[in-house]
N, C-alpha and C. Protein backbone atom coordinates (compact mmCIF):
# COMPACT_ATOMS: atom_id res chain seq x y z
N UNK A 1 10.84 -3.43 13.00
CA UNK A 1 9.87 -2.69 12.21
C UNK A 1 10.34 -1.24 12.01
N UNK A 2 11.15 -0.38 13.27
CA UNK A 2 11.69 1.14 13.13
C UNK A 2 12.53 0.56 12.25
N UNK A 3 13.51 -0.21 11.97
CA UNK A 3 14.71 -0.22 11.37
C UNK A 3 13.93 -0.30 10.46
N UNK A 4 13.13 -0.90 9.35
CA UNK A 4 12.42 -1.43 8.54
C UNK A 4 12.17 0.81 7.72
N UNK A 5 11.32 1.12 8.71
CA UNK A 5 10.64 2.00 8.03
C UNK A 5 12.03 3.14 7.81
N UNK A 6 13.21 3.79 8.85
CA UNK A 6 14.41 4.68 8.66
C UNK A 6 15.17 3.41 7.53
N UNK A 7 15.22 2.77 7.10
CA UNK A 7 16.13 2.24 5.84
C UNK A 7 15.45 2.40 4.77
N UNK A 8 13.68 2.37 4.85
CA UNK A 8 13.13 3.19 3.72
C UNK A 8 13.48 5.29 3.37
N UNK A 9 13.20 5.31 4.14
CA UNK A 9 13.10 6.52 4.50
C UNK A 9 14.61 7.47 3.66
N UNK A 10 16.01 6.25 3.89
CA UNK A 10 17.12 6.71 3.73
C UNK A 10 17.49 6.33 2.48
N UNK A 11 17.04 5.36 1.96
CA UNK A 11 17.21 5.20 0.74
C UNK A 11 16.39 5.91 -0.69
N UNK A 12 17.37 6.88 -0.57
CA UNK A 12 17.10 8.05 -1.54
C UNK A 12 18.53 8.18 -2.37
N UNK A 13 18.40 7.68 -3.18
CA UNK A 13 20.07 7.90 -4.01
C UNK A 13 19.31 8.53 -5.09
N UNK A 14 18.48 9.18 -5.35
CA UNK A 14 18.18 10.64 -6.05
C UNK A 14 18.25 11.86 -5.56
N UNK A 15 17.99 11.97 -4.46
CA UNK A 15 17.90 12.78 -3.18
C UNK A 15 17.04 13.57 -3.25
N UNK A 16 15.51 13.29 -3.29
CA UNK A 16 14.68 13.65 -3.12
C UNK A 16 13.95 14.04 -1.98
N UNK A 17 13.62 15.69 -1.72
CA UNK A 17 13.29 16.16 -1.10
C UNK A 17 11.89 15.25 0.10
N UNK A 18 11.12 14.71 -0.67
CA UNK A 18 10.15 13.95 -0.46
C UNK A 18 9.65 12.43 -0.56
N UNK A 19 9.53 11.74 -0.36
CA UNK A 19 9.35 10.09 -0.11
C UNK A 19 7.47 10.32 0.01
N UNK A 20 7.56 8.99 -0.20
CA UNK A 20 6.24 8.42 -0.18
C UNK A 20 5.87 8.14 0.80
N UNK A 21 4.29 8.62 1.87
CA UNK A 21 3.97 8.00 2.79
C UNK A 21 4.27 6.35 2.86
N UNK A 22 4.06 6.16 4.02
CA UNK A 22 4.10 4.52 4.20
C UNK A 22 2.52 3.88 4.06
N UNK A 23 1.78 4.94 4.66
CA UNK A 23 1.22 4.34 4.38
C UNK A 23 -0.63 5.58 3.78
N UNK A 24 -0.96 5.18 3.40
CA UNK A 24 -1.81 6.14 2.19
C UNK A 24 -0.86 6.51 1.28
N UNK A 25 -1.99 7.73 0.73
CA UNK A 25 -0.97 8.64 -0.20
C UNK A 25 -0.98 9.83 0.06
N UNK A 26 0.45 10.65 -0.09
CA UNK A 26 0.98 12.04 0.31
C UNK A 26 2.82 11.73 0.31
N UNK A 27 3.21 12.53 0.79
CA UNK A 27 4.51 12.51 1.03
C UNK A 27 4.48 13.13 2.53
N UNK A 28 5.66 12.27 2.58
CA UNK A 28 6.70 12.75 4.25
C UNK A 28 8.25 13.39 3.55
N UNK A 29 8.70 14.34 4.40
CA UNK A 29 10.06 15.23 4.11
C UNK A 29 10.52 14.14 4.77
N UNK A 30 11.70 14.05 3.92
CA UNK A 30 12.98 13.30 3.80
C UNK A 30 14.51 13.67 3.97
N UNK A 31 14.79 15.07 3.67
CA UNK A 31 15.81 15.84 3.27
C UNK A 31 15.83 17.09 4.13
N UNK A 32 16.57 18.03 4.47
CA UNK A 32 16.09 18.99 5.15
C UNK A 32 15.49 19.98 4.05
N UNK A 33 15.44 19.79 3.05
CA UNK A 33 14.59 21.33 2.00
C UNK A 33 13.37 20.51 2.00
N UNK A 34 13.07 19.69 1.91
CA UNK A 34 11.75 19.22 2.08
C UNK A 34 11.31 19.48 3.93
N UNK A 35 12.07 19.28 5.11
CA UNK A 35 11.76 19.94 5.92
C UNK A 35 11.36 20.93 6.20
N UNK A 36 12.11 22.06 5.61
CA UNK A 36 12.16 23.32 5.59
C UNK A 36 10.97 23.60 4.85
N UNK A 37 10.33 23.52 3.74
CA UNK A 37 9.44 23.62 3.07
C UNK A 37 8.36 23.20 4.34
N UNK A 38 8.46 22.42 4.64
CA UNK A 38 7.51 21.97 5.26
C UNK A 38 7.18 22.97 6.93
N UNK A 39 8.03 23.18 7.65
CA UNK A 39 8.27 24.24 8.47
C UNK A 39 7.81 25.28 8.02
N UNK A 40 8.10 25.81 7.07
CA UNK A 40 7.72 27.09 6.48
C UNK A 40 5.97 27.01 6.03
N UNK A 41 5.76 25.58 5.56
CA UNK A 41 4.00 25.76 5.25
C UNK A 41 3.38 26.16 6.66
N UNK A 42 4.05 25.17 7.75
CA UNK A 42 3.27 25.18 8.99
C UNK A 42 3.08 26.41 9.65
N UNK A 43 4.71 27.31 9.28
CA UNK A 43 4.81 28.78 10.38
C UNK A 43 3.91 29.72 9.64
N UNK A 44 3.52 29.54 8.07
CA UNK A 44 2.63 30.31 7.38
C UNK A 44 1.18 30.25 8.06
N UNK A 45 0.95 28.90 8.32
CA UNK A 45 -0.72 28.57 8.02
C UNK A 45 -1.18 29.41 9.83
N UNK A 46 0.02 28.78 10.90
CA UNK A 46 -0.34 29.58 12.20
C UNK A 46 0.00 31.36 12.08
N UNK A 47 0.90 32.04 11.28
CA UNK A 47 1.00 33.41 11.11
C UNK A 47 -0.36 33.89 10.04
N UNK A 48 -0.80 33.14 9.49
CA UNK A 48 -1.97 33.49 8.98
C UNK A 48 -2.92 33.36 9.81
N UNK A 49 -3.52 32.54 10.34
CA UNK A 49 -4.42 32.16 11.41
C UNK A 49 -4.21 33.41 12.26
N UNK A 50 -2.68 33.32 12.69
CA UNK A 50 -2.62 34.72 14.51
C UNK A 50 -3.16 36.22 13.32
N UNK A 51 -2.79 36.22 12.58
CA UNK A 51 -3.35 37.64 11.70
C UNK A 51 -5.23 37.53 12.21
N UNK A 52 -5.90 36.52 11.98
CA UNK A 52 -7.38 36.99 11.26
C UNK A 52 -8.34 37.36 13.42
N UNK A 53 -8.69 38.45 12.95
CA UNK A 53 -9.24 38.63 13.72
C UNK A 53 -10.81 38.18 14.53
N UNK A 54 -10.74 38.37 15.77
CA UNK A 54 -11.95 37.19 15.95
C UNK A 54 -13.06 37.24 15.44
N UNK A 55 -13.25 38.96 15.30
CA UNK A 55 -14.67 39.42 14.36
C UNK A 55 -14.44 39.46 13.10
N UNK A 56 -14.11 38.46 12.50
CA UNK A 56 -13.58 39.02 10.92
C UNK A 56 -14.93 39.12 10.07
N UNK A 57 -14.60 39.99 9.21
CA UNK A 57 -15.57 39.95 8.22
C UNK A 57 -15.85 38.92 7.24
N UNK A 58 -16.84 38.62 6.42
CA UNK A 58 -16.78 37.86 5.15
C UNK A 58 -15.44 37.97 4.11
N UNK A 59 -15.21 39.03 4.08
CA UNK A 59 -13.73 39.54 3.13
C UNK A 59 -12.69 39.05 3.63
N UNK A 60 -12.77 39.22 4.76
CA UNK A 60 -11.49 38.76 5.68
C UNK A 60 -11.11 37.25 5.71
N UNK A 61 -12.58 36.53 5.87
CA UNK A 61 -12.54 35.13 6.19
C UNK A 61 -12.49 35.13 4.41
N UNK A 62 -12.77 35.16 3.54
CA UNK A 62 -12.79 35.11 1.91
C UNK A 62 -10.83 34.83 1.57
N UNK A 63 -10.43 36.20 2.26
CA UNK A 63 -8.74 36.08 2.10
C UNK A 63 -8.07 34.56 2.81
N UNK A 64 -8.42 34.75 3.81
CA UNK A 64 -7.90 33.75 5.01
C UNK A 64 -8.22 32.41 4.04
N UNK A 65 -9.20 32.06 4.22
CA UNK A 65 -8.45 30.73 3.28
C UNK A 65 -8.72 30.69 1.67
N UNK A 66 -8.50 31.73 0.69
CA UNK A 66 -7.28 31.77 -0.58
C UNK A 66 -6.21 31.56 -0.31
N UNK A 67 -5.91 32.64 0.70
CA UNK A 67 -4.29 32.18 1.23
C UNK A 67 -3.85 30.63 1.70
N UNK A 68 -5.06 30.16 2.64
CA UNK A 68 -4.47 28.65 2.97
C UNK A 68 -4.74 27.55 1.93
N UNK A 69 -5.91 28.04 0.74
CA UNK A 69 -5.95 27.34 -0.84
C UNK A 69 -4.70 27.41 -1.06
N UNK A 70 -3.85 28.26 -1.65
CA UNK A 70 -2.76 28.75 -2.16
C UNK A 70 -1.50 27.74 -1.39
N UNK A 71 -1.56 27.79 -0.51
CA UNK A 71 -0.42 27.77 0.78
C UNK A 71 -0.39 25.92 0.65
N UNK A 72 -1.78 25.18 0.61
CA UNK A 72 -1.62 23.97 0.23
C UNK A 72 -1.60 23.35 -0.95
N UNK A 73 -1.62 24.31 -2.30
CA UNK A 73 -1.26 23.92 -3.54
C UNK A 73 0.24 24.18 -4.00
N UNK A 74 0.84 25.06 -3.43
CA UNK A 74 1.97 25.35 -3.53
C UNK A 74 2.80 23.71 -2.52
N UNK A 75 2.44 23.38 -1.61
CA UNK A 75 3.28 22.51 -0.88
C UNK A 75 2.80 21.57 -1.88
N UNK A 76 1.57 20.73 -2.63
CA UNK A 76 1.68 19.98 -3.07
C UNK A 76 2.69 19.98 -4.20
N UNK A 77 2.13 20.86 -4.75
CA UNK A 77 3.12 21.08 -5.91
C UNK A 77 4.50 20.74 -5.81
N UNK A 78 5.19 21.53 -4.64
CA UNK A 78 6.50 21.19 -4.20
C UNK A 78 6.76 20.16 -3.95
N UNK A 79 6.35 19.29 -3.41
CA UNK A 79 6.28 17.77 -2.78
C UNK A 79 6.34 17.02 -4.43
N UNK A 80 5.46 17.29 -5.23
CA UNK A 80 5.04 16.62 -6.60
C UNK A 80 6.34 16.33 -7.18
N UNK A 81 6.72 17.86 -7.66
CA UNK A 81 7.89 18.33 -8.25
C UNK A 81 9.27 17.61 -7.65
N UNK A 82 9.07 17.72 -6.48
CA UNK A 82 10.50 17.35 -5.63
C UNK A 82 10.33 16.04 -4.73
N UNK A 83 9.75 15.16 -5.20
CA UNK A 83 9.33 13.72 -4.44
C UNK A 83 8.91 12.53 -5.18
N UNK A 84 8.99 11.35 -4.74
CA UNK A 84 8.89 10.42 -5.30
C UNK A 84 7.02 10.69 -6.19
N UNK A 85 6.76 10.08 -6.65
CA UNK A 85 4.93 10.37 -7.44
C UNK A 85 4.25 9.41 -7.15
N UNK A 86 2.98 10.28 -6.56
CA UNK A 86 2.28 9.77 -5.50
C UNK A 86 1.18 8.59 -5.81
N UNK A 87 0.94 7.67 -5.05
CA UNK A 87 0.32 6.54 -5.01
C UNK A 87 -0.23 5.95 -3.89
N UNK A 88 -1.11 4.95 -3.95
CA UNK A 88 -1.56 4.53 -2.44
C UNK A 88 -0.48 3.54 -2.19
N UNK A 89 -0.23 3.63 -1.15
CA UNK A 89 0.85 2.68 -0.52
C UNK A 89 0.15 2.05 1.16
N UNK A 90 0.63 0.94 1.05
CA UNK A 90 0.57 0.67 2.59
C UNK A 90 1.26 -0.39 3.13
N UNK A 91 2.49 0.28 3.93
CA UNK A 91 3.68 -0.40 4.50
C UNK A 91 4.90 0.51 3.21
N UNK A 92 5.62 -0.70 3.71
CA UNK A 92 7.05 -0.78 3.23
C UNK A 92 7.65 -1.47 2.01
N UNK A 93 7.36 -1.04 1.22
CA UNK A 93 7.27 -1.44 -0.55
C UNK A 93 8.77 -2.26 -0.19
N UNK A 94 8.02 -3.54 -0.95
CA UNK A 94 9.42 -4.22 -1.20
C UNK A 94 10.10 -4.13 -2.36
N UNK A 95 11.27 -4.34 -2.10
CA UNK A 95 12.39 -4.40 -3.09
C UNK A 95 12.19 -5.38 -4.42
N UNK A 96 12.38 -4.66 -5.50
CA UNK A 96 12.31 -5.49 -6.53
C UNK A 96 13.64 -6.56 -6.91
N UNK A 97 13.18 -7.63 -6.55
CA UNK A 97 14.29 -8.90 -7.21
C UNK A 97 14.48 -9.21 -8.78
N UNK A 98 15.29 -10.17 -8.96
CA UNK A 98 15.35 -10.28 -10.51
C UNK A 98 14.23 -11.03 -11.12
N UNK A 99 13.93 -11.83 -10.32
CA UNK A 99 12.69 -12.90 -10.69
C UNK A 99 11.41 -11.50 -10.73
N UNK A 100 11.53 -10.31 -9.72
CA UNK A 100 10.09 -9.57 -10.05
C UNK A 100 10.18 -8.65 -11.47
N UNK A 101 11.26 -8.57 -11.40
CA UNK A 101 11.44 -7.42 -12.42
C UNK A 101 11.24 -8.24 -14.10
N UNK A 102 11.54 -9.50 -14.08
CA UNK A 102 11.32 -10.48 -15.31
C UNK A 102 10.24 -10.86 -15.41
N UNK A 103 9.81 -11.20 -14.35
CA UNK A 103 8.01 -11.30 -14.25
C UNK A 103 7.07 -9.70 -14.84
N UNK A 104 7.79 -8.43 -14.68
CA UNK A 104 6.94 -7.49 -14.91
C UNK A 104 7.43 -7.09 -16.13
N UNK A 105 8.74 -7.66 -16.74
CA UNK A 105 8.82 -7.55 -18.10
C UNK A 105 7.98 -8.10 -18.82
N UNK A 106 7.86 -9.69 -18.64
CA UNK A 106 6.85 -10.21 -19.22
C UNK A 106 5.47 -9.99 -19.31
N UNK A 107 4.58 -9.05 -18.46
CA UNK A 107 3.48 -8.43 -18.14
C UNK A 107 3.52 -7.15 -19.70
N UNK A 108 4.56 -6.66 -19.55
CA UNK A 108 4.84 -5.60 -20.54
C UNK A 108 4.85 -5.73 -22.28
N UNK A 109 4.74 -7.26 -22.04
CA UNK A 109 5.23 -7.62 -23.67
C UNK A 109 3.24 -8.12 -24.22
């Protein structure tokens, strides 16, 4: 079943930053710039968090999450842009054969 899900995972001959969950929908990093992206959302969202103080004001808490609005539209975006396009999935999408792919031609006509 591990071998199953790292042979999905690796088969990227576009080389896309991002892959498709296995299972829902979202993306998992695949690549290290999709890592990195992803590292970088996480070290943002806790350096934003260690910033807001315990008494914060309404203004304060108002900023605090625009910034984490922002901070998770930007990763989607990135993920969008740089990843397979997103869908519900659950498991390990099988491989299309010749018999599926003639069968979904014929669906098409």
């Amino acid at each position: 079943m591990l071998k199953e899900y790292t042979d999905y995972f690796k088969d990227n001959p576009k080389g896309l930053w991002f892959k498709r969950k296995l299972f829902g929908w979202g993306w998992t990093p695949v690549k290290w710039q999709g890592w990195l992206v992803t590292l970088a959302f996480v070290g943002f969202i806790i350096w934003t968090g260690t910033r807001l103080s315990p008494t914060a004001t309404t203004n304060e808490l108002d900023w605090f999450f625009a910034k984490i609005a922002v901070a998770i539209f930007l990763l989607m975006f990135i993920a969008y842009k740089k990843g397979e396009k997103p869908r519900w999935q659950w498991g390990v999408p099988k491989k299309n054969t010749t018999s599926n792919k003639s069968n979904e031609a014929d669906k098409n006509i």
